[in-house]
C-alpha atoms as a PDB file:
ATOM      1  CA  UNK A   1       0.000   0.000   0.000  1.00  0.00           C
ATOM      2  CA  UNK A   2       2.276   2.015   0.676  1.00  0.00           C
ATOM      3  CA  UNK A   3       4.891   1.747  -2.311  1.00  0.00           C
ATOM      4  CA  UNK A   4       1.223   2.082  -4.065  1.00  0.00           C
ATOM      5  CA  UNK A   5       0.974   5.934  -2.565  1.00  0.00           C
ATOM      6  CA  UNK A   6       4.462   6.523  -3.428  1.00  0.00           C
ATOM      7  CA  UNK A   7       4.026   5.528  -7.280  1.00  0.00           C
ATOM      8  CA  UNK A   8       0.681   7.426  -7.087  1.00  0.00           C
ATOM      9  CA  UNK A   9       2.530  10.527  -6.231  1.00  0.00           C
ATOM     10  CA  UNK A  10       5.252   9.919  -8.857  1.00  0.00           C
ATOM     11  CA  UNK A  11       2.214   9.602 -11.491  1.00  0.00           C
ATOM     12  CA  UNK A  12       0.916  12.914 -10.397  1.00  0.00           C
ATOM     13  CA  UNK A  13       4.314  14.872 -10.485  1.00  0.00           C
ATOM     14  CA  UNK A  14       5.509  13.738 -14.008  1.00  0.00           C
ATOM     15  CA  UNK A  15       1.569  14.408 -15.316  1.00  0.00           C
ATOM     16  CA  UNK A  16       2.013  18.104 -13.935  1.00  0.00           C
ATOM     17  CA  UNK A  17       5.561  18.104 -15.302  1.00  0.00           C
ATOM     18  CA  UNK A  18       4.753  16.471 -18.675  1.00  0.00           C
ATOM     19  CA  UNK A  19       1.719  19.017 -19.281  1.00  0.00           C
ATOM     20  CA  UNK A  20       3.729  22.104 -17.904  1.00  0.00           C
ATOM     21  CA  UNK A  21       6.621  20.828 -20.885  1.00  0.00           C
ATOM     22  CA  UNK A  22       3.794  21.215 -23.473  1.00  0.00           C
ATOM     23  CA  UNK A  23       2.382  23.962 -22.328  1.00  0.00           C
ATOM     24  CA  UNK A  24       6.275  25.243 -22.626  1.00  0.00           C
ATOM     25  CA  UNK A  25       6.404  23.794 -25.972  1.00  0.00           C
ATOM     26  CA  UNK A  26       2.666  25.085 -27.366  1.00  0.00           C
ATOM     27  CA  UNK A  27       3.515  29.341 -26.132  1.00  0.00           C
ATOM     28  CA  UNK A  28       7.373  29.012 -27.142  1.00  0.00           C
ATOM     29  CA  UNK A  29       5.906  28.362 -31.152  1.00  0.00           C
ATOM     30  CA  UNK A  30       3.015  30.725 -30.806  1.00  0.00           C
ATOM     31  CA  UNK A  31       4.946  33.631 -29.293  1.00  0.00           C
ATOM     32  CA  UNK A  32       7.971  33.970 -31.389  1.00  0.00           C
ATOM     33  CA  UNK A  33       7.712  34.263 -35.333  1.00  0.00           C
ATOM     34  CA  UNK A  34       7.967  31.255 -37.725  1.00  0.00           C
ATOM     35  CA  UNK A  35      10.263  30.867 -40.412  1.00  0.00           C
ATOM     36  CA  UNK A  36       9.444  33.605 -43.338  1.00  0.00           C
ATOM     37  CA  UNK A  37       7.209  35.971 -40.732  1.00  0.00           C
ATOM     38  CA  UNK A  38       8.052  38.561 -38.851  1.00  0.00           C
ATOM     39  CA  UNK A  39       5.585  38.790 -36.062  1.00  0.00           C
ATOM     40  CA  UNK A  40       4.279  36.074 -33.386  1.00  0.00           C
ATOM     41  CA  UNK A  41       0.805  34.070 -33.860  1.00  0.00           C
ATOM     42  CA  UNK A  42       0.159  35.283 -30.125  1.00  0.00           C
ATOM     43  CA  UNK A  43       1.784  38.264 -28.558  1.00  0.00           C
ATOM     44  CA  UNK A  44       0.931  40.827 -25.648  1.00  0.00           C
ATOM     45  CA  UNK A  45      -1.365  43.452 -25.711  1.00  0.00           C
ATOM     46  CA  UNK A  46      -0.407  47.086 -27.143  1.00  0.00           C
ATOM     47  CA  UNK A  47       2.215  45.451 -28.826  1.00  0.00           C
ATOM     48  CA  UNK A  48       2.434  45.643 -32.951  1.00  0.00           C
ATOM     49  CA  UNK A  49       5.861  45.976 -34.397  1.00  0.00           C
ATOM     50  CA  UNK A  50       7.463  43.803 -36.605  1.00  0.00           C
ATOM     51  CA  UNK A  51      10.307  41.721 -34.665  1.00  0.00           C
ATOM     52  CA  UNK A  52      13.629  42.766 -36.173  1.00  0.00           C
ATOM     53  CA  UNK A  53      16.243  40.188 -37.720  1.00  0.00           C
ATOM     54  CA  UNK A  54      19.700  40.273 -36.325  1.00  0.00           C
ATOM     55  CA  UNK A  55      22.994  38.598 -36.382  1.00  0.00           C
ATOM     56  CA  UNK A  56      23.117  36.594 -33.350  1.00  0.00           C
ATOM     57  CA  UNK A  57      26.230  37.859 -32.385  1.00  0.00           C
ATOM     58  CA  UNK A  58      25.255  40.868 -33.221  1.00  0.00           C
ATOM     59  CA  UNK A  59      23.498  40.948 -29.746  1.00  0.00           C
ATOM     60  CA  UNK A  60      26.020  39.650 -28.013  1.00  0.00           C
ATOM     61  CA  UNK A  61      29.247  41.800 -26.846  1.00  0.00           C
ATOM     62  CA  UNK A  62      31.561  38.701 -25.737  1.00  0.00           C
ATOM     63  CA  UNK A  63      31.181  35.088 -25.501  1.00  0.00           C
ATOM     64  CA  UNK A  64      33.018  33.710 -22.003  1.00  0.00           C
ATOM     65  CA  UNK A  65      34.782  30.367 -23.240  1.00  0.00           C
ATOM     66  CA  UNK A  66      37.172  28.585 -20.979  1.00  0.00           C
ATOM     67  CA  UNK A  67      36.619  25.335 -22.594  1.00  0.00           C
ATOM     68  CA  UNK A  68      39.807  23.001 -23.172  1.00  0.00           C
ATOM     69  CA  UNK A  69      40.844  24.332 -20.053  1.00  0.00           C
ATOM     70  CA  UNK A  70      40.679  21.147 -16.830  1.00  0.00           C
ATOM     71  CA  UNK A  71      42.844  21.571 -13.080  1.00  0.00           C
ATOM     72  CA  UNK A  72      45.469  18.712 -14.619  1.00  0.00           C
ATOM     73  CA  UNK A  73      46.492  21.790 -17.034  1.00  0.00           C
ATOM     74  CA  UNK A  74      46.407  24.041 -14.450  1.00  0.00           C
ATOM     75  CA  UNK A  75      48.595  22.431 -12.120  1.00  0.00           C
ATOM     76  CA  UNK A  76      46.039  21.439  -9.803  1.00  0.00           C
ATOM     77  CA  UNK A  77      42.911  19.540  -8.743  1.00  0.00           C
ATOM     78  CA  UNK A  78      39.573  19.810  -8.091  1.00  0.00           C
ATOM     79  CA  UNK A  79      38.532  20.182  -4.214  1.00  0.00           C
ATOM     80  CA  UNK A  80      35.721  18.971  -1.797  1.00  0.00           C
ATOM     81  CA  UNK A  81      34.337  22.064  -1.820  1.00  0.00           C
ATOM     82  CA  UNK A  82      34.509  25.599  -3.240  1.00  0.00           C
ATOM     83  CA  UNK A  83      33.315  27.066  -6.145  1.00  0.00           C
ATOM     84  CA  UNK A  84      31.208  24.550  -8.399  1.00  0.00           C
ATOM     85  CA  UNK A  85      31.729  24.164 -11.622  1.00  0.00           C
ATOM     86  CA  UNK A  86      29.893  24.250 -14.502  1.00  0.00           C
ATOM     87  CA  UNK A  87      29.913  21.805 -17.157  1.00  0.00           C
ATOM     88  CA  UNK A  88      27.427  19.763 -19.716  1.00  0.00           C
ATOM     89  CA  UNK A  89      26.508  17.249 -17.555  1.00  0.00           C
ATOM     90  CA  UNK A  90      25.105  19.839 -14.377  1.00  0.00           C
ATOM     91  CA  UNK A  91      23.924  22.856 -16.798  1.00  0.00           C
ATOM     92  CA  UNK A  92      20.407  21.368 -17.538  1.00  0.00           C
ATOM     93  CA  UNK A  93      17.412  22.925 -19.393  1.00  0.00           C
ATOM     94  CA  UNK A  94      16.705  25.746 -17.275  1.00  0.00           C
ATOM     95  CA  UNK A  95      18.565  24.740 -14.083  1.00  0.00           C
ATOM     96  CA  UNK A  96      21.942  23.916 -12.850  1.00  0.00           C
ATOM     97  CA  UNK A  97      21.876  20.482 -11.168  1.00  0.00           C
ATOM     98  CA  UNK A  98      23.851  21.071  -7.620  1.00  0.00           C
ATOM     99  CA  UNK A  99      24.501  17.546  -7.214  1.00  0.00           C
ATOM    100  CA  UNK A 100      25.074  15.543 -10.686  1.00  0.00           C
ATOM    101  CA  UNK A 101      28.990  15.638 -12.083  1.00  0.00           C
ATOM    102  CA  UNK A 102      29.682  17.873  -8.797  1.00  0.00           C
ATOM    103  CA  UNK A 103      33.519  19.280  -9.204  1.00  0.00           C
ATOM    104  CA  UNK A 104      34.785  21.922  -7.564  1.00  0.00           C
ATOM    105  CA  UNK A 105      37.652  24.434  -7.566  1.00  0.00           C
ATOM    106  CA  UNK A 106      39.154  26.274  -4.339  1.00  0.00           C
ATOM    107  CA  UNK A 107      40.334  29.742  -4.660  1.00  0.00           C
ATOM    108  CA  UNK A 108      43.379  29.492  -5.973  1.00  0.00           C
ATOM    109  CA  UNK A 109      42.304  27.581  -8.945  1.00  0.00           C
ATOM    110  CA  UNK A 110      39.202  29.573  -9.192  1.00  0.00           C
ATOM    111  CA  UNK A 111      41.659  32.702  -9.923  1.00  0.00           C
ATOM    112  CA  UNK A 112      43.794  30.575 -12.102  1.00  0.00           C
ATOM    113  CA  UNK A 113      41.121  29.594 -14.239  1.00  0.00           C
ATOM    114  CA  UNK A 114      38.091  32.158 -14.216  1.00  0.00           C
ATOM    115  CA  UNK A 115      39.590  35.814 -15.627  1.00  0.00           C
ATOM    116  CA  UNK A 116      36.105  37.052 -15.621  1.00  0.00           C
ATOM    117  CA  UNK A 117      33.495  36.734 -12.790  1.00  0.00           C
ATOM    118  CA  UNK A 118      30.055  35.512 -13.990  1.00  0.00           C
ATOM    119  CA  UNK A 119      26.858  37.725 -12.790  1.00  0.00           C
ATOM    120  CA  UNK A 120      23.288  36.406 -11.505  1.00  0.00           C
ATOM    121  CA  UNK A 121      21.110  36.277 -14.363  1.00  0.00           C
ATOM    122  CA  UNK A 122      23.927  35.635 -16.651  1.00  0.00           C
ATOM    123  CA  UNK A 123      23.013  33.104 -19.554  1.00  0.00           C
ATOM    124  CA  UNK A 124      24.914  29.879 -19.841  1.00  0.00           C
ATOM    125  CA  UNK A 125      25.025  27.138 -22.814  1.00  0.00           C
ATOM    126  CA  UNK A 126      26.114  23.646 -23.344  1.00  0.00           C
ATOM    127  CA  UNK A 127      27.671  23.259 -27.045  1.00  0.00           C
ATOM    128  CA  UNK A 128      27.436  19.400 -27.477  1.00  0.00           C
ATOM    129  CA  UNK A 129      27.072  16.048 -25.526  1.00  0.00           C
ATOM    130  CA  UNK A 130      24.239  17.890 -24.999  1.00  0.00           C
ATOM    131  CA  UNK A 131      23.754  20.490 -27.707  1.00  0.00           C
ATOM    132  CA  UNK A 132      21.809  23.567 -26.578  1.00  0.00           C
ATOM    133  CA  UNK A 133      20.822  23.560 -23.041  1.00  0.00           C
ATOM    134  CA  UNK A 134      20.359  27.022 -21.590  1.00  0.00           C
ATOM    135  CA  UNK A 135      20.657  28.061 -17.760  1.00  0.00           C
ATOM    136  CA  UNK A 136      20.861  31.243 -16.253  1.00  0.00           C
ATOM    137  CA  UNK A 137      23.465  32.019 -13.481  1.00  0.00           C
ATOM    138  CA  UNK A 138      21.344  31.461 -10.359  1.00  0.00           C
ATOM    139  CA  UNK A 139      23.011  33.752  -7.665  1.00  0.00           C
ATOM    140  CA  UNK A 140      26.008  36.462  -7.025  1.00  0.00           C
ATOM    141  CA  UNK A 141      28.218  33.014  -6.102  1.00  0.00           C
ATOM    142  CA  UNK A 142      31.452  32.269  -8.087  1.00  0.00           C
ATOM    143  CA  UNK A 143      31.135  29.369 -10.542  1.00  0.00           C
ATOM    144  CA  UNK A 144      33.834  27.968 -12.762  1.00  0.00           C
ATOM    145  CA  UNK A 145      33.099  27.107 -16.530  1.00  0.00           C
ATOM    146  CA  UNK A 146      33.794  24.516 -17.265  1.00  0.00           C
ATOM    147  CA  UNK A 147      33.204  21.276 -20.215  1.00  0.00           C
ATOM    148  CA  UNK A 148      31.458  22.263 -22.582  1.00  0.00           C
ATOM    149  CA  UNK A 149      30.361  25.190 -21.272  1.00  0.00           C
ATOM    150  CA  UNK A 150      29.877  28.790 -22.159  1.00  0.00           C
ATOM    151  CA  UNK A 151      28.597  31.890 -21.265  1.00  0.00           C
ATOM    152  CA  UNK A 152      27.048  35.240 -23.314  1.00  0.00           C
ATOM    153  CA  UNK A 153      27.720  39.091 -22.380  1.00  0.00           C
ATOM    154  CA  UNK A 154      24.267  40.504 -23.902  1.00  0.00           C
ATOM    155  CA  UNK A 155      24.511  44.071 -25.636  1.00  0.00           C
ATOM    156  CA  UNK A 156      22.048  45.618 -22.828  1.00  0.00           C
ATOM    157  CA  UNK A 157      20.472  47.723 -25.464  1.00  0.00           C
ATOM    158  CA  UNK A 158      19.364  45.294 -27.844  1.00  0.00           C
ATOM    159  CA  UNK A 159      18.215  42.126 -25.673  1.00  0.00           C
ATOM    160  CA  UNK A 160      18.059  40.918 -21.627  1.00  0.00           C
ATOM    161  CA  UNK A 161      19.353  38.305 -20.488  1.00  0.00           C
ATOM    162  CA  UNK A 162      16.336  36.802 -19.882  1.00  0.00           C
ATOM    163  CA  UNK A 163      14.920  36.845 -23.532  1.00  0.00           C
ATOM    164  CA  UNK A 164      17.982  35.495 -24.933  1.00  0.00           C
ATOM    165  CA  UNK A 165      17.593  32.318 -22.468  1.00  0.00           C
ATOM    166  CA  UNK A 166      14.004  31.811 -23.676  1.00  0.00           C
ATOM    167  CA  UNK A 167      15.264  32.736 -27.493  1.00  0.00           C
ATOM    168  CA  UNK A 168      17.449  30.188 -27.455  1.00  0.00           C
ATOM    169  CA  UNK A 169      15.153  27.767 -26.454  1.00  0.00           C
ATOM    170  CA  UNK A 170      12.645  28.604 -29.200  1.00  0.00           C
ATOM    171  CA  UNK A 171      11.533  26.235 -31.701  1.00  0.00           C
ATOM    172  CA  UNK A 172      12.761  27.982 -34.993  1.00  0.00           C
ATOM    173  CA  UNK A 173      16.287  29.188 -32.929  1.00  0.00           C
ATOM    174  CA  UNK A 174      16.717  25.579 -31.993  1.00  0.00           C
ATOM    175  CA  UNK A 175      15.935  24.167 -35.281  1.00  0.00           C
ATOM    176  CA  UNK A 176      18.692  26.253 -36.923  1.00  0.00           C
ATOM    177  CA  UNK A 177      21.342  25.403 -34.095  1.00  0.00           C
ATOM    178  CA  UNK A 178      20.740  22.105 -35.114  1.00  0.00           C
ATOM    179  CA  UNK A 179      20.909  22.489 -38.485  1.00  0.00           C
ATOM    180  CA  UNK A 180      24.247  24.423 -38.101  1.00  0.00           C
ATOM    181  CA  UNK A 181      25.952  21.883 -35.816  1.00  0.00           C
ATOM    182  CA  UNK A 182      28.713  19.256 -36.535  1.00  0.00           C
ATOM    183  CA  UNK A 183      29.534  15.657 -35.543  1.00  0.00           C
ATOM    184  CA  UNK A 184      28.275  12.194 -35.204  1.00  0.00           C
ATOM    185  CA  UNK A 185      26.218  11.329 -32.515  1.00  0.00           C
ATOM    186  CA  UNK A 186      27.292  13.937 -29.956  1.00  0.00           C
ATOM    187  CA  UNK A 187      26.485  17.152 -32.087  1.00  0.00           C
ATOM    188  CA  UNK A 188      28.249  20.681 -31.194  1.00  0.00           C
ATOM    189  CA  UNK A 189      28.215  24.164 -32.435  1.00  0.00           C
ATOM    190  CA  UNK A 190      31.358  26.162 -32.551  1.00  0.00           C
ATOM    191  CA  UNK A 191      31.406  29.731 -31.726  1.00  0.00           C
ATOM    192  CA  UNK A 192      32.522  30.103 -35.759  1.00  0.00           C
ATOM    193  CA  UNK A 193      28.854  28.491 -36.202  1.00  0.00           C
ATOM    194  CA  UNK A 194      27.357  30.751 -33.737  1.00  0.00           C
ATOM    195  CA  UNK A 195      28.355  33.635 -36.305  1.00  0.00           C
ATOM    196  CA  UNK A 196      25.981  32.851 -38.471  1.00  0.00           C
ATOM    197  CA  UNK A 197      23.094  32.413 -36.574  1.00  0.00           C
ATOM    198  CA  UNK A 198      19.915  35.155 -37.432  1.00  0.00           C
ATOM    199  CA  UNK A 199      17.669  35.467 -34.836  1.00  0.00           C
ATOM    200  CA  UNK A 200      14.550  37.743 -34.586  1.00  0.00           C
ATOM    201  CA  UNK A 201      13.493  39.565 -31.564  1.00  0.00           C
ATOM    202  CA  UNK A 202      11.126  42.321 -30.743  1.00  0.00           C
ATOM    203  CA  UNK A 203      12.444  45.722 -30.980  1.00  0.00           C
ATOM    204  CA  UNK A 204      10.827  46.926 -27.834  1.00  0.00           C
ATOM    205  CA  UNK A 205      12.804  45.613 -24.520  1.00  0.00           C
ATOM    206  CA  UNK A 206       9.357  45.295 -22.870  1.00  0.00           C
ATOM    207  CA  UNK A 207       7.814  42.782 -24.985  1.00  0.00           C
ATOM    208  CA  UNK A 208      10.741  40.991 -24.746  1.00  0.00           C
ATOM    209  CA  UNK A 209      10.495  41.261 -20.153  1.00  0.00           C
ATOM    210  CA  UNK A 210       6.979  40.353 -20.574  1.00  0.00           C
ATOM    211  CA  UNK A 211       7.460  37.018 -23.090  1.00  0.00           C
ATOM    212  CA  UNK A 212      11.005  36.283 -20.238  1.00  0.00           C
ATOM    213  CA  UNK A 213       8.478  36.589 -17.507  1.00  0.00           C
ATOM    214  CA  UNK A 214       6.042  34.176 -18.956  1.00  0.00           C
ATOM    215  CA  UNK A 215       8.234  31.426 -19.717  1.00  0.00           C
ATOM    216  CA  UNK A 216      10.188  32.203 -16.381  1.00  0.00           C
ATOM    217  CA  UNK A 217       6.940  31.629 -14.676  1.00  0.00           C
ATOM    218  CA  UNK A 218       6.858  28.073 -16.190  1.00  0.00           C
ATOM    219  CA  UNK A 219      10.482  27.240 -16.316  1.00  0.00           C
ATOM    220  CA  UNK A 220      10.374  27.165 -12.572  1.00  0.00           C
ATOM    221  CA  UNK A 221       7.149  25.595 -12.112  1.00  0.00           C
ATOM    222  CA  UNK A 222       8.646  22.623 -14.394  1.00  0.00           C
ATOM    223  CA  UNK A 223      11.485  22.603 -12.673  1.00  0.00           C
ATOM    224  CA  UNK A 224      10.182  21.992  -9.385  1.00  0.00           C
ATOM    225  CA  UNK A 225       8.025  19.347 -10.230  1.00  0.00           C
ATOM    226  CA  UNK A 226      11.090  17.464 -11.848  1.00  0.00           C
ATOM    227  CA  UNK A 227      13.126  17.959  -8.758  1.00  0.00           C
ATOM    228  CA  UNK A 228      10.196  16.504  -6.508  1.00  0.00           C
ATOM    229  CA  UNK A 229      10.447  13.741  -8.945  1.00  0.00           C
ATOM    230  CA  UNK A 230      13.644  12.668  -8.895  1.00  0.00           C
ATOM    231  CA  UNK A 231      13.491  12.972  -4.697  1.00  0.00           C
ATOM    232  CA  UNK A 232      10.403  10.494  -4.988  1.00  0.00           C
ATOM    233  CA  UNK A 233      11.985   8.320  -7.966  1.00  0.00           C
ATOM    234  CA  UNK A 234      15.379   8.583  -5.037  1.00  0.00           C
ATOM    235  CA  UNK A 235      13.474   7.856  -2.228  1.00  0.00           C
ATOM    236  CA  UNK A 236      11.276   4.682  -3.880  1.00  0.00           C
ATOM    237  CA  UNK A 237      14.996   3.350  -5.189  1.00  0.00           C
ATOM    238  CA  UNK A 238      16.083   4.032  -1.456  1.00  0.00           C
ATOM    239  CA  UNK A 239      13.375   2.026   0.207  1.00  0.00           C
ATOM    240  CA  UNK A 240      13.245  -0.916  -2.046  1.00  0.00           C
ATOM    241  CA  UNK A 241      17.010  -1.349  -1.206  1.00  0.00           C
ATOM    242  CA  UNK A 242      16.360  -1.339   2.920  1.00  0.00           C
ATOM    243  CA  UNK A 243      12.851  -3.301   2.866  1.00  0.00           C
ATOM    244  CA  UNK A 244      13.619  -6.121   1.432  1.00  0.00           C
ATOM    245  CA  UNK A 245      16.401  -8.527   2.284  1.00  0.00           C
END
C-alpha cells in the first residue's frame, strides 16, 4: 500500500511536469515568429511591431569560453568544496543540477582559471554532448566554466538576459542550431557556427520582459516538479534497497 501511494505521487508529479513541458512547448511556437514571418501568432497586448532580424552575435558583446581548459592543465585539482563548476553534464534545461557531475575548484584555482566573474542572471550554454541547453546564473556566487560550457555578455540595449535564455530555447532558434551543428552522434556548435546564426526579436525591450516573464513563470514551475520527482523516484529506489532482504 504504501509503495502504491508513493508511485501514485510519482504519477501525479511527471503528469504536472509532462503538461507544464507542453504547455512550454505550445507558447514558445506561438509567441515567437515562424520561419518567413516577422511577427508572433500570439503576442501581448499594445504590442504591434514587426520583430527585427539580427545577427546573433550581433546581440552579443563577448562570448566567455574557458573550454579546453581542466585543473590537470592548471597544475592542480579539483577540491571537496569551493566554487562549483559548470559543465554539460550539471547545466540542464533551465537549471543547474547542484549535485550531478559535482567538481569543484578552491580559490586558488578559481583565480587561475576564471579571468572574468560571472553575474546572476547571466546566460549559460552547453555546445554538445548535450547540444543547446540554456541556464541562467542562479546567484552572485562564483562558478567555474567549465566542459562544454559557455557563457554570453548581452549588448544591454538590444536584448536581456532573460529573452535570450528563452530565445534560445525557441523552436525555430533551436531548429537552426541544429541544423548548423557538426559531428556524429554527440552534435556541437562552434562559436565560428554561432556567427551565423539570425535570430529575430522584438524591438521593444518590454515585450521581450513580458514574453522572459512568462516562460520564467513556467520554467520554474517545471522545474520543481522534476526535482520533486527525482526525490520520490530517489526515495522509492532508497526504500526498495532497505525493505527487502
Amino acid at each position: 500500500e504504501y509503495f502504491e501511494s508513493v508511485d501514485n505521487l510519482i504519477t501525479l508529479h511527471q503528469r504536472k511536469y509532462d503538461a507544464l513541458k507542453e504547455m512550454k512547448k505550445t507558447l514558445l511556437s506561438k509567441m515567437f515568429p515562424k520561419d518567413g514571418e516577422d511577427v508572433p501568432e500570439i503576442r501581448f497586448k499594445g504590442f504591434t511591431d514587426a520583430w527585427e532580424q539580427r545577427k546573433f552575435m550581433g546581440c552579443i558583446n563577448n562570448v566567455v569560453d574557458y573550454r579546453g581548459k581542466t585543473p590537470k592543465k592548471l597544475g592542480m585539482n579539483w577540491s571537496a568544496e569551493g566554487f562549483l563548476a559548470l559543465s554539460a553534464l550539471n547545466v540542464k534545461d533551465g537549471y543547474i543540477d547542484f549535485e550531478l557531475d559535482a567538481n569543484y575548484g578552491d580559490i586558488e584555482l578559481y583565480n587561475a582559471w576564471m579571468k572574468k566573474d560571472l553575474s546572476k542572471g547571466q546566460v549559460i550554454f552547453t555546445t554538445e554532448a548535450p547540444m543547446g541547453n540554456v541556464a541562467q546564473i542562479p546567484d552572485d556566487s562564483k562558478y567555474i566554466l567549465s566542459q562544454r560550457v559557455i557563457a554570453f555578455e548581452v549588448a544591454d540595449e538590444k536584448i536581456t538576459d532573460d529573452f535570450l535564455a528563452t530565445l534560445l530555447k525557441s523552436p525555430t532558434v533551436f531548429d537552426d542550431l541544429t541544423s548548423l551543428s557538426t559531428g556524429g552522434t554527440a552534435k556541437g556548435v562552434s562559436q565560428r557556427n554561432l556567427s551565423k546564426l539570425s535570430v529575430k526579436i522584438p524591438k521593444i525591450i518590454e515585450e521581450q520582459n513580458k514574453i522572459a516573464k512568462i516562460i520564467g513563470i513556467l520554467n520554474e514551475a517545471i522545474t520543481l516538479h522534476q526535482r520533486k520527482l527525482d526525490e520520490l523516484k530517489n526515495m522509492k529506489k532508497t526504500l526498495l534497497q532497505q525493505m527487502f532482504v
